[in-house]
C-alpha atoms as a PDB file:
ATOM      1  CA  UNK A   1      42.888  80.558  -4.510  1.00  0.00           C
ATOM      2  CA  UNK A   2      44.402  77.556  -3.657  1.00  0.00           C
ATOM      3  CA  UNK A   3      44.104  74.076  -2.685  1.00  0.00           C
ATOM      4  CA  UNK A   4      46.002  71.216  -0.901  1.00  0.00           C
ATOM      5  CA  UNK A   5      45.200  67.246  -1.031  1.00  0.00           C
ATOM      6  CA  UNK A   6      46.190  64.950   1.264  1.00  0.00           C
ATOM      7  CA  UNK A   7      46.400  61.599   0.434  1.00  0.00           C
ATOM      8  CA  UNK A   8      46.030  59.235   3.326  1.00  0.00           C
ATOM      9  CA  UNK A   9      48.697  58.431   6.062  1.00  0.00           C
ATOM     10  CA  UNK A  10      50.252  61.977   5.317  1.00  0.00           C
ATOM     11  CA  UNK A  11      49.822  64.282   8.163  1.00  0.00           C
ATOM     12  CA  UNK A  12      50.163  67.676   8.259  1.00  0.00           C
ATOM     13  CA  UNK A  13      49.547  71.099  10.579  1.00  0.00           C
ATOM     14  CA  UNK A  14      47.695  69.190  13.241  1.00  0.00           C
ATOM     15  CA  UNK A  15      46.030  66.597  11.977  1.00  0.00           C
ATOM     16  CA  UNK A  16      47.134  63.557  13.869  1.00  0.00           C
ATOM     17  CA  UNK A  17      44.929  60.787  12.505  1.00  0.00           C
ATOM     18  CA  UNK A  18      46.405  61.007   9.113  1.00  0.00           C
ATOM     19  CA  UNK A  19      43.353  60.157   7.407  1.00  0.00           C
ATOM     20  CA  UNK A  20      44.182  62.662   4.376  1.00  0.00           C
ATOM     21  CA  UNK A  21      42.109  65.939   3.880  1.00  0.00           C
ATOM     22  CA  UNK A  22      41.077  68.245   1.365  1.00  0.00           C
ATOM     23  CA  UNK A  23      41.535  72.463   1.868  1.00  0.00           C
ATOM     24  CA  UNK A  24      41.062  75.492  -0.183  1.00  0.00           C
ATOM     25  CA  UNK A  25      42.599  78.647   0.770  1.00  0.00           C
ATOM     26  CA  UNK A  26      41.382  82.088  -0.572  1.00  0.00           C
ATOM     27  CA  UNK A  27      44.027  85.210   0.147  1.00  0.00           C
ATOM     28  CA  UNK A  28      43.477  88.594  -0.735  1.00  0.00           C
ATOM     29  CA  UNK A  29      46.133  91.259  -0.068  1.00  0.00           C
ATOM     30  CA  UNK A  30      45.711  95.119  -0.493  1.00  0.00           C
ATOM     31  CA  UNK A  31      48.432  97.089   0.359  1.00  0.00           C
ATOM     32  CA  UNK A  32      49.076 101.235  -0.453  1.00  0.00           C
ATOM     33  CA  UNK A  33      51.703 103.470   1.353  1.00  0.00           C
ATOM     34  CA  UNK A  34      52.171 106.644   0.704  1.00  0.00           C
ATOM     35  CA  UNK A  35      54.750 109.304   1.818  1.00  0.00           C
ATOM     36  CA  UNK A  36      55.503 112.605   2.296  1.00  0.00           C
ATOM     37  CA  UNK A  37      58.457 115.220   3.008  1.00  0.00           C
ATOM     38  CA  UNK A  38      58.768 118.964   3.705  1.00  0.00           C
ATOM     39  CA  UNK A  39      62.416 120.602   4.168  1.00  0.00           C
ATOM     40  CA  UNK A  40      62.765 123.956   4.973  1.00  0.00           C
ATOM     41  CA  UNK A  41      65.854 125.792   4.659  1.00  0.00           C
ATOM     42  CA  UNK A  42      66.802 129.372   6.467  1.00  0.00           C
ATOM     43  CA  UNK A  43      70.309 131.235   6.230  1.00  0.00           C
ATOM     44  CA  UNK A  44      69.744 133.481   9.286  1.00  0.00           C
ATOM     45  CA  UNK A  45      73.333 134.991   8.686  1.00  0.00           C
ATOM     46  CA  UNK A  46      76.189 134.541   6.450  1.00  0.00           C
ATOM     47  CA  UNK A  47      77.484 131.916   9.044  1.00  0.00           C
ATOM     48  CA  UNK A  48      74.076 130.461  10.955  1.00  0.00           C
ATOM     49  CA  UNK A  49      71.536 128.303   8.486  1.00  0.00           C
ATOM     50  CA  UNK A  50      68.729 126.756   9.753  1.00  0.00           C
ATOM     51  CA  UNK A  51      66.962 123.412   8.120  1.00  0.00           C
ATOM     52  CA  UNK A  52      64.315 121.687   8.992  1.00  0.00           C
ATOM     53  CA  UNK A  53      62.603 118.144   8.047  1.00  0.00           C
ATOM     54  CA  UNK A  54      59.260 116.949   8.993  1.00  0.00           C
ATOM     55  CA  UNK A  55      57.720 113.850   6.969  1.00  0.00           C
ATOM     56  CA  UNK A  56      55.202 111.522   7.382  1.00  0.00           C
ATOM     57  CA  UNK A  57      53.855 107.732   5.762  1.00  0.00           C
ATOM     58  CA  UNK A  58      50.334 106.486   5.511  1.00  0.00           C
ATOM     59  CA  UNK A  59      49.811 102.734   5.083  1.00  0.00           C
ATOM     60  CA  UNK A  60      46.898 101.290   3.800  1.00  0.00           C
ATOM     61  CA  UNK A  61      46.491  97.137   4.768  1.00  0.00           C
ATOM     62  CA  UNK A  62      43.448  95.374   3.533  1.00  0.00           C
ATOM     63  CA  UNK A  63      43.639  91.636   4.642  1.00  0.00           C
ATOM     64  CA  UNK A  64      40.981  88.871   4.161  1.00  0.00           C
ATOM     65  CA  UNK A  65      41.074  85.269   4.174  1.00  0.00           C
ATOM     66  CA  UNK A  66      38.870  82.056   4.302  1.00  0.00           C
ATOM     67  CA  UNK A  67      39.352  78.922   3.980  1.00  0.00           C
ATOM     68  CA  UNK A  68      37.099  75.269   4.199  1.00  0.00           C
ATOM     69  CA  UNK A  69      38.744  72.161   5.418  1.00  0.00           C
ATOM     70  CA  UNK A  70      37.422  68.481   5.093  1.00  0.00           C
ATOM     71  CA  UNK A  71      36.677  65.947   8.102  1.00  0.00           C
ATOM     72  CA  UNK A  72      39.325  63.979   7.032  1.00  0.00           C
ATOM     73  CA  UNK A  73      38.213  62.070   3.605  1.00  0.00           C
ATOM     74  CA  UNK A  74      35.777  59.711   6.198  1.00  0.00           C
ATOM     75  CA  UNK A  75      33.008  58.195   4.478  1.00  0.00           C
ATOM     76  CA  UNK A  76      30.113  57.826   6.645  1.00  0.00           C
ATOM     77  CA  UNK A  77      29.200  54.417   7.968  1.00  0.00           C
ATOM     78  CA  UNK A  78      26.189  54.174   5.824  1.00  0.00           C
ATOM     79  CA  UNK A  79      28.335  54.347   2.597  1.00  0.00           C
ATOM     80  CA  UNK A  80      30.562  51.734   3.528  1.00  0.00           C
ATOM     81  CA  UNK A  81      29.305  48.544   1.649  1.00  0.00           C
ATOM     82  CA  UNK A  82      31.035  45.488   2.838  1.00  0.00           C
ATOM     83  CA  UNK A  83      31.029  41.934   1.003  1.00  0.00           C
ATOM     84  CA  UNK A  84      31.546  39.150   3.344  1.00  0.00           C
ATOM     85  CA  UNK A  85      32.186  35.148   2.076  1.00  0.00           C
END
């Protein structure tokens, strides 16, 4: 988990208006492999050998993300309390 503040002016991954913003990123990351090797070996006659490899892998990904952005730290209009003089 992890989260990234923006303060305002500072613009960042496509957010032109540089307004700041407020994100949280959750990552999770699996990942298993697993491999495997047969050799065989054949002396057919005192000068002829045979050998033979055949191996294989197995990979195992497990991926998920999500994340939640802010609208830009707006206030909506009806918050905004202005004092005039």
């Amino acid at each position: 988990m992890r989260n990234e503040k923006m303060p305002y002016s500072a613009g960042a991954y496509g957010r032109d208006e540089r307004k700041g913003d407020y994100r949280e990123d959750k990552r999770n990351l699996f990942e298993n492999n697993n491999d495997i090797l047969l050799t065989w070996d054949k002396n057919v006659t005192a000068d002829i050998s045979l050998r033979a490899s055949v191996g294989g892998n197995m990979r195992s990904l497990n991926y998920k993300s999500s994340f939640t952005t802010s609208d830009y730290l707006n206030v909506p209009g009806s918050y905004i309390h202005s004092a005039t003089h």
